[in-house]
PDB file of N, CA and C in Angstrom:
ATOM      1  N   UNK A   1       2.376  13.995   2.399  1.00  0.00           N
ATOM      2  CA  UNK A   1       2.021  12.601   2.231  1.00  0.00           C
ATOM      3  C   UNK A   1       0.756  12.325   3.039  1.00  0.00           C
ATOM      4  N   UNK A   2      -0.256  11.943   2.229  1.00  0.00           N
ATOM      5  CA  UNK A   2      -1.474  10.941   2.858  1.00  0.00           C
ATOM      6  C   UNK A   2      -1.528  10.286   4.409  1.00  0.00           C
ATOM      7  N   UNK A   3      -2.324  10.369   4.860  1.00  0.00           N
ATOM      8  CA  UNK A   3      -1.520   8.850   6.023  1.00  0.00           C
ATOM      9  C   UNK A   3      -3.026   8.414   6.353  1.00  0.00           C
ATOM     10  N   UNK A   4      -3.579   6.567   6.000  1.00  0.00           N
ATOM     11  CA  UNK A   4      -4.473   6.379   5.608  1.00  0.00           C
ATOM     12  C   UNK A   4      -4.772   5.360   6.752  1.00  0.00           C
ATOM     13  N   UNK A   5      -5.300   5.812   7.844  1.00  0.00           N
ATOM     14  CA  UNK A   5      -5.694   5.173   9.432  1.00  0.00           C
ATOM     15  C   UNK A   5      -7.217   4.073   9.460  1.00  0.00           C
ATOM     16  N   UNK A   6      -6.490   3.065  10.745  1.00  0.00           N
ATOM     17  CA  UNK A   6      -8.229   2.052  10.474  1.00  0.00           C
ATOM     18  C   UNK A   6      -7.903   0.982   9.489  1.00  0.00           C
ATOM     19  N   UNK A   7      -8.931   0.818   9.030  1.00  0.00           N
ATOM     20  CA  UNK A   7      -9.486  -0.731   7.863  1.00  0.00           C
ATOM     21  C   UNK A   7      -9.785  -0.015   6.695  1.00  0.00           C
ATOM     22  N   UNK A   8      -9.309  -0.476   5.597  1.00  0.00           N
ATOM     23  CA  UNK A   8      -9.256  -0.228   4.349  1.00  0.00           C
ATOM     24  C   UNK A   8      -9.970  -1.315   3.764  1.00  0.00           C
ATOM     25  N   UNK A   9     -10.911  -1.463   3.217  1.00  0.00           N
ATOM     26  CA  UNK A   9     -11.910  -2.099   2.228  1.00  0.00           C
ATOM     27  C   UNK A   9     -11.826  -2.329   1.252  1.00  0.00           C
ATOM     28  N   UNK A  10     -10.715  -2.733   0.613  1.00  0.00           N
ATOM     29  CA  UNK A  10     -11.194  -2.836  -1.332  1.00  0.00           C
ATOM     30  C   UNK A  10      -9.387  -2.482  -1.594  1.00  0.00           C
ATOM     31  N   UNK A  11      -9.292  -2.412  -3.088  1.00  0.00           N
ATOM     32  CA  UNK A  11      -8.448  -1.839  -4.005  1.00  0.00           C
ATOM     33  C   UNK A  11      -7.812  -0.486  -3.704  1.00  0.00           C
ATOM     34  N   UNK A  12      -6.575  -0.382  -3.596  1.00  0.00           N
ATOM     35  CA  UNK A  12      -6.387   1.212  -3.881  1.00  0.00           C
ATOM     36  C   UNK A  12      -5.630   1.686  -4.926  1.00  0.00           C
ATOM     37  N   UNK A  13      -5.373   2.357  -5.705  1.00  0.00           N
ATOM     38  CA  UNK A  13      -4.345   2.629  -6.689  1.00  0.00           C
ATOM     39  C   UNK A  13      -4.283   4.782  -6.457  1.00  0.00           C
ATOM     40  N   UNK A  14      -3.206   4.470  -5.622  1.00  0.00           N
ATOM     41  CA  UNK A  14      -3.020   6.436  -4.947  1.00  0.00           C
ATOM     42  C   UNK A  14      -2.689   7.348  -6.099  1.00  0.00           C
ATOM     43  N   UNK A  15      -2.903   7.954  -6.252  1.00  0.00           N
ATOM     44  CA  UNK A  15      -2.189   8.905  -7.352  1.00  0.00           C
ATOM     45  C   UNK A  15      -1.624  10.337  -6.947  1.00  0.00           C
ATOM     46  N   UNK A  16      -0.721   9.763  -5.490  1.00  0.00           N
ATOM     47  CA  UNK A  16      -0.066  10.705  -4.549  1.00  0.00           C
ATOM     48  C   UNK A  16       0.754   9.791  -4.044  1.00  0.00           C
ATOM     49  N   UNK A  17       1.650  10.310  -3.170  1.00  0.00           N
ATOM     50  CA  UNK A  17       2.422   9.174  -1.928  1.00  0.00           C
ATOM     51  C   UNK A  17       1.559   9.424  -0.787  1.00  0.00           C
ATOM     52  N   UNK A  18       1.720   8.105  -0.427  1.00  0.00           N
ATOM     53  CA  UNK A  18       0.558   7.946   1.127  1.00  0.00           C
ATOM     54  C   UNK A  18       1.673   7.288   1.853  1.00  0.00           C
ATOM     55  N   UNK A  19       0.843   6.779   3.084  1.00  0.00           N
ATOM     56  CA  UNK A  19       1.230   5.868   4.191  1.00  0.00           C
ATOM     57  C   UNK A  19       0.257   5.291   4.937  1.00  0.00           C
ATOM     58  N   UNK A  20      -0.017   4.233   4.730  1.00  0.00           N
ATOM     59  CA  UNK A  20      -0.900   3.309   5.262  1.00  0.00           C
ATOM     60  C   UNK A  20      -0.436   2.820   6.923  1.00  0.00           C
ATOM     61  N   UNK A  21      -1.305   3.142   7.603  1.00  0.00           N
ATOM     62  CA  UNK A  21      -1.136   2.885   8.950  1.00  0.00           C
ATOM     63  C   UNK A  21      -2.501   2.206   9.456  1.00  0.00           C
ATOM     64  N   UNK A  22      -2.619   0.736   9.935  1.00  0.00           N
ATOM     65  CA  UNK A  22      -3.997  -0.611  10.041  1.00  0.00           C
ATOM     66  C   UNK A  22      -3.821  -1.243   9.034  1.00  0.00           C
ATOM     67  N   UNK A  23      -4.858  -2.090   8.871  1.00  0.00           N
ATOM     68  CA  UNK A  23      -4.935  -2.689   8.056  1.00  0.00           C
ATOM     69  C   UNK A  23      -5.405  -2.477   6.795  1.00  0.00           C
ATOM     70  N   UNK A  24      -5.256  -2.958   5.672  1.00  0.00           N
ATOM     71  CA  UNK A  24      -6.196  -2.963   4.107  1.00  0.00           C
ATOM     72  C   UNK A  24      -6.559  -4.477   3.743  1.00  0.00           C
ATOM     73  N   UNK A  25      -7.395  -4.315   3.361  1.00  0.00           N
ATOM     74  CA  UNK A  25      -7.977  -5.287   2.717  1.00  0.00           C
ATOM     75  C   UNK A  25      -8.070  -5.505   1.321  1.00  0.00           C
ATOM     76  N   UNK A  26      -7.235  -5.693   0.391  1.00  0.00           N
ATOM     77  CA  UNK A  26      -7.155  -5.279  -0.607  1.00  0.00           C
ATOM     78  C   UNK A  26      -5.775  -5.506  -1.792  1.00  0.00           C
ATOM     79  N   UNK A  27      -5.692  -5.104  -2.545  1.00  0.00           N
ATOM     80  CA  UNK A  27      -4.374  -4.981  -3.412  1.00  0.00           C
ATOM     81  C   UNK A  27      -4.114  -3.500  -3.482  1.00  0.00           C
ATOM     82  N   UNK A  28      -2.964  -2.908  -2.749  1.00  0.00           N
ATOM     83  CA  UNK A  28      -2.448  -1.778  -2.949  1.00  0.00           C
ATOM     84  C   UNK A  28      -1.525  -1.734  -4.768  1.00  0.00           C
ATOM     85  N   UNK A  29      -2.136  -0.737  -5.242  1.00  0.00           N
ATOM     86  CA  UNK A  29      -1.455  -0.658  -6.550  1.00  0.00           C
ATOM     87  C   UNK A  29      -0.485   0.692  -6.348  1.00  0.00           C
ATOM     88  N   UNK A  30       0.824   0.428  -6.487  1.00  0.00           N
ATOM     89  CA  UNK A  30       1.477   2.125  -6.580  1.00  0.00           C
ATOM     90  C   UNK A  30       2.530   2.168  -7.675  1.00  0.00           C
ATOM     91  N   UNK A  31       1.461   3.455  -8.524  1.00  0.00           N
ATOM     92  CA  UNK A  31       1.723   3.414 -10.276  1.00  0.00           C
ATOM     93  C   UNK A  31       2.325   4.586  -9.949  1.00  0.00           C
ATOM     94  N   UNK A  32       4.005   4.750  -9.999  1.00  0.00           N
ATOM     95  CA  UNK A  32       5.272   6.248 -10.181  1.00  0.00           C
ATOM     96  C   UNK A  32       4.872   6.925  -8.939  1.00  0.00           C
ATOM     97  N   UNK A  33       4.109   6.878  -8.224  1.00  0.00           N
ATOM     98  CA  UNK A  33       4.195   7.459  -6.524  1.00  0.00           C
ATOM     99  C   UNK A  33       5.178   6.325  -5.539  1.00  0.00           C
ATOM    100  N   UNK A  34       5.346   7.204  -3.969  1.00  0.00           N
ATOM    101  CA  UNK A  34       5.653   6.543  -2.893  1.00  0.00           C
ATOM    102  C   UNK A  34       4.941   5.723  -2.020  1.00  0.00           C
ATOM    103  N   UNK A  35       5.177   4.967  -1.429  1.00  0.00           N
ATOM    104  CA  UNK A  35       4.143   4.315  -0.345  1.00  0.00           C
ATOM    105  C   UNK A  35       4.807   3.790   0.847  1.00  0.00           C
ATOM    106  N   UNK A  36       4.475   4.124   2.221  1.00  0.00           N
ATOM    107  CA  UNK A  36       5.339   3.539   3.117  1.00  0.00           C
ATOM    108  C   UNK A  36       3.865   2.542   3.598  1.00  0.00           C
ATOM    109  N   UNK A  37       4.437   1.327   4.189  1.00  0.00           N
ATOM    110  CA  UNK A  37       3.408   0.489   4.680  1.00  0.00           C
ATOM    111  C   UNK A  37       3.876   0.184   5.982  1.00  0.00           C
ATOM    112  N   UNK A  38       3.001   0.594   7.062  1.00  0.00           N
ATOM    113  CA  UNK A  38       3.379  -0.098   8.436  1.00  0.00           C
ATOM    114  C   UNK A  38       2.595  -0.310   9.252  1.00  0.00           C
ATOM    115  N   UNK A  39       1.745  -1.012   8.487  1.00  0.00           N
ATOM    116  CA  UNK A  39       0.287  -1.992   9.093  1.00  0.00           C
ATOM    117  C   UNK A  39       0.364  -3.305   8.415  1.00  0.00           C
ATOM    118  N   UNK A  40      -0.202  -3.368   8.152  1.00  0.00           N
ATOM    119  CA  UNK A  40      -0.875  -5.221   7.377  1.00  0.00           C
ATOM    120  C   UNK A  40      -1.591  -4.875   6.075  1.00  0.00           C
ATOM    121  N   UNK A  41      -1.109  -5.292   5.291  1.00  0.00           N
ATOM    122  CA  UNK A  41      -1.670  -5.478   3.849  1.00  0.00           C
ATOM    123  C   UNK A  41      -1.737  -7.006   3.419  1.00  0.00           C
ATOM    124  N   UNK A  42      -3.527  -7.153   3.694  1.00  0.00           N
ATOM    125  CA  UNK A  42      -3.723  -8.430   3.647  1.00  0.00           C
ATOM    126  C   UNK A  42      -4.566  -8.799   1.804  1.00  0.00           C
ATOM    127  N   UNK A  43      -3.425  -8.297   1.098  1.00  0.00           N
ATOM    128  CA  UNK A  43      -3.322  -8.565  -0.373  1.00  0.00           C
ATOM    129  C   UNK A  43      -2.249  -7.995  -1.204  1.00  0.00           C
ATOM    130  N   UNK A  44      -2.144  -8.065  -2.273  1.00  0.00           N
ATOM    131  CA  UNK A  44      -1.105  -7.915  -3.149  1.00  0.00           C
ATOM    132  C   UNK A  44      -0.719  -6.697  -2.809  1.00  0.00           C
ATOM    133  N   UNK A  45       0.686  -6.502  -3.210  1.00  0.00           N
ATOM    134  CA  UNK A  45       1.385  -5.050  -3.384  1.00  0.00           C
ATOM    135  C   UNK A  45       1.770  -5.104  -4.689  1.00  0.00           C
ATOM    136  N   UNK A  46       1.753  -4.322  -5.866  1.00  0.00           N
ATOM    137  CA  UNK A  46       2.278  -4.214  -6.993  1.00  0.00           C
ATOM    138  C   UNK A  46       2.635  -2.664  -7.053  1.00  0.00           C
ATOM    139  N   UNK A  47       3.920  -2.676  -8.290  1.00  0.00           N
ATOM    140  CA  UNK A  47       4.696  -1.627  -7.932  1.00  0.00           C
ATOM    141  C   UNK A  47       5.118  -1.318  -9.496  1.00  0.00           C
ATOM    142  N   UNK A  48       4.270  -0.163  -9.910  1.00  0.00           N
ATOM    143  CA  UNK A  48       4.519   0.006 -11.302  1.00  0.00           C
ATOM    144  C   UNK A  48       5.451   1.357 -11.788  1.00  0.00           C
ATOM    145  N   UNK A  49       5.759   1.739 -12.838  1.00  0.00           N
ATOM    146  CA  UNK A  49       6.190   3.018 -13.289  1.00  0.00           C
ATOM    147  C   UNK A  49       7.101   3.535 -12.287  1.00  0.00           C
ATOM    148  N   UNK A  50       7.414   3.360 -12.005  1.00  0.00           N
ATOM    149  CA  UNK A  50       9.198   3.990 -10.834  1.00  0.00           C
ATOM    150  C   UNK A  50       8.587   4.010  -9.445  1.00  0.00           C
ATOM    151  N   UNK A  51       7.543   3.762  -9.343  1.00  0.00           N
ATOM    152  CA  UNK A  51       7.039   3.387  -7.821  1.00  0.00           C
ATOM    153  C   UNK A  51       7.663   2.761  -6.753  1.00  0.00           C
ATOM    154  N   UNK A  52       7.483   3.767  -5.926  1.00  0.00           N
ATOM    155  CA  UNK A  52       8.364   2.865  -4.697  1.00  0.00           C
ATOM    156  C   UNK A  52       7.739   2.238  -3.425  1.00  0.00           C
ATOM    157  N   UNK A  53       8.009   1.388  -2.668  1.00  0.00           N
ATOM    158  CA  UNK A  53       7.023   0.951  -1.586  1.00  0.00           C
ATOM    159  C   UNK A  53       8.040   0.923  -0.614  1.00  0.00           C
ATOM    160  N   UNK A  54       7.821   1.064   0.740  1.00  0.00           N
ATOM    161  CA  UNK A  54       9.073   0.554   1.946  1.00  0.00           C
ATOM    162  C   UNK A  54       7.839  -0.014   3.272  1.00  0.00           C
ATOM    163  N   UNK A  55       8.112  -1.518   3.481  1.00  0.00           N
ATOM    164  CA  UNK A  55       6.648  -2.384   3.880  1.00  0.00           C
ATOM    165  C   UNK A  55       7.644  -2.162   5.743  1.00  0.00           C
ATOM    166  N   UNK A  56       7.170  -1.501   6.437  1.00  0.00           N
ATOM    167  CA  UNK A  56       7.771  -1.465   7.653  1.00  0.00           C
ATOM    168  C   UNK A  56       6.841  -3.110   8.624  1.00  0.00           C
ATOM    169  N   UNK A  57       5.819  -3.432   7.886  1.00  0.00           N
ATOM    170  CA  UNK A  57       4.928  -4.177   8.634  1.00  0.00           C
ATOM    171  C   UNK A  57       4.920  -5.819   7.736  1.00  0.00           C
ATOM    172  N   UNK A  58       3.989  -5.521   7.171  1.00  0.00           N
ATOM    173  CA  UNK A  58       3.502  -7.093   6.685  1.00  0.00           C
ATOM    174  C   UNK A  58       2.569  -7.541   5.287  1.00  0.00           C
ATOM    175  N   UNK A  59       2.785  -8.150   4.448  1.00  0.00           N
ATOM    176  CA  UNK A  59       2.326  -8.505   3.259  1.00  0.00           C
ATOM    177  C   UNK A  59       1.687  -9.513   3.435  1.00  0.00           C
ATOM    178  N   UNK A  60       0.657  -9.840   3.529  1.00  0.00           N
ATOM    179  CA  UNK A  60       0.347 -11.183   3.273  1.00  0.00           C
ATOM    180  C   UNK A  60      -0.074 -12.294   1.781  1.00  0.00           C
ATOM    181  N   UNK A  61      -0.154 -11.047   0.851  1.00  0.00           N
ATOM    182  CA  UNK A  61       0.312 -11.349  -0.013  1.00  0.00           C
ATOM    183  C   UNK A  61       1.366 -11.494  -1.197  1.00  0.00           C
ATOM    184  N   UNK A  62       1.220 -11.298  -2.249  1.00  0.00           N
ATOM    185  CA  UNK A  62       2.087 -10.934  -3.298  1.00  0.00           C
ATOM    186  C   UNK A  62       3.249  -9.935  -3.292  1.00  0.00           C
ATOM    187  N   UNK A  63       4.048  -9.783  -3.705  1.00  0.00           N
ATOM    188  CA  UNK A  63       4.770  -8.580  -4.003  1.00  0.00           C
ATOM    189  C   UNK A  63       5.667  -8.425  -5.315  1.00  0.00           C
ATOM    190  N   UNK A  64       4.647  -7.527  -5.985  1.00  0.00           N
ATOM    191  CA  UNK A  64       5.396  -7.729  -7.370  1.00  0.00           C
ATOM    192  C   UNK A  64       5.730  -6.197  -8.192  1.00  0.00           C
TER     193      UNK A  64
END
């Protein structure tokens, strides 16, 4: 698994399982991969095709 450290800038859509550790700036997209979140995601989370997310931290937006 990925593990994606610091400030994140923009959009992501992984086409692996990651783990986001800081912040993003952005809409995390996770299309049939994993994602653990335990920083700040200061935009949408969407969760497509059997995708899974587990948010140990914070959404500040959406979650769909």
């Amino acid at each position: 698994m990925e593990v994606l450290n610091g400030v994140i800038e923009g959009d992501i859509s992984p086409n692996h399982d990651i783990t986001i550790k800081g912040i993003m700036n952005g809409t995390l997209i996770v299309n049939g991969v994993y994602a653990d979140v335990h920083g700040v995601v200061n935009g949408d989370v969407i969760v497509n095709n059997g995708g899974s997310v587990n948010i140990y931290g914070t959404v500040q937006g959406g979650y769909y």
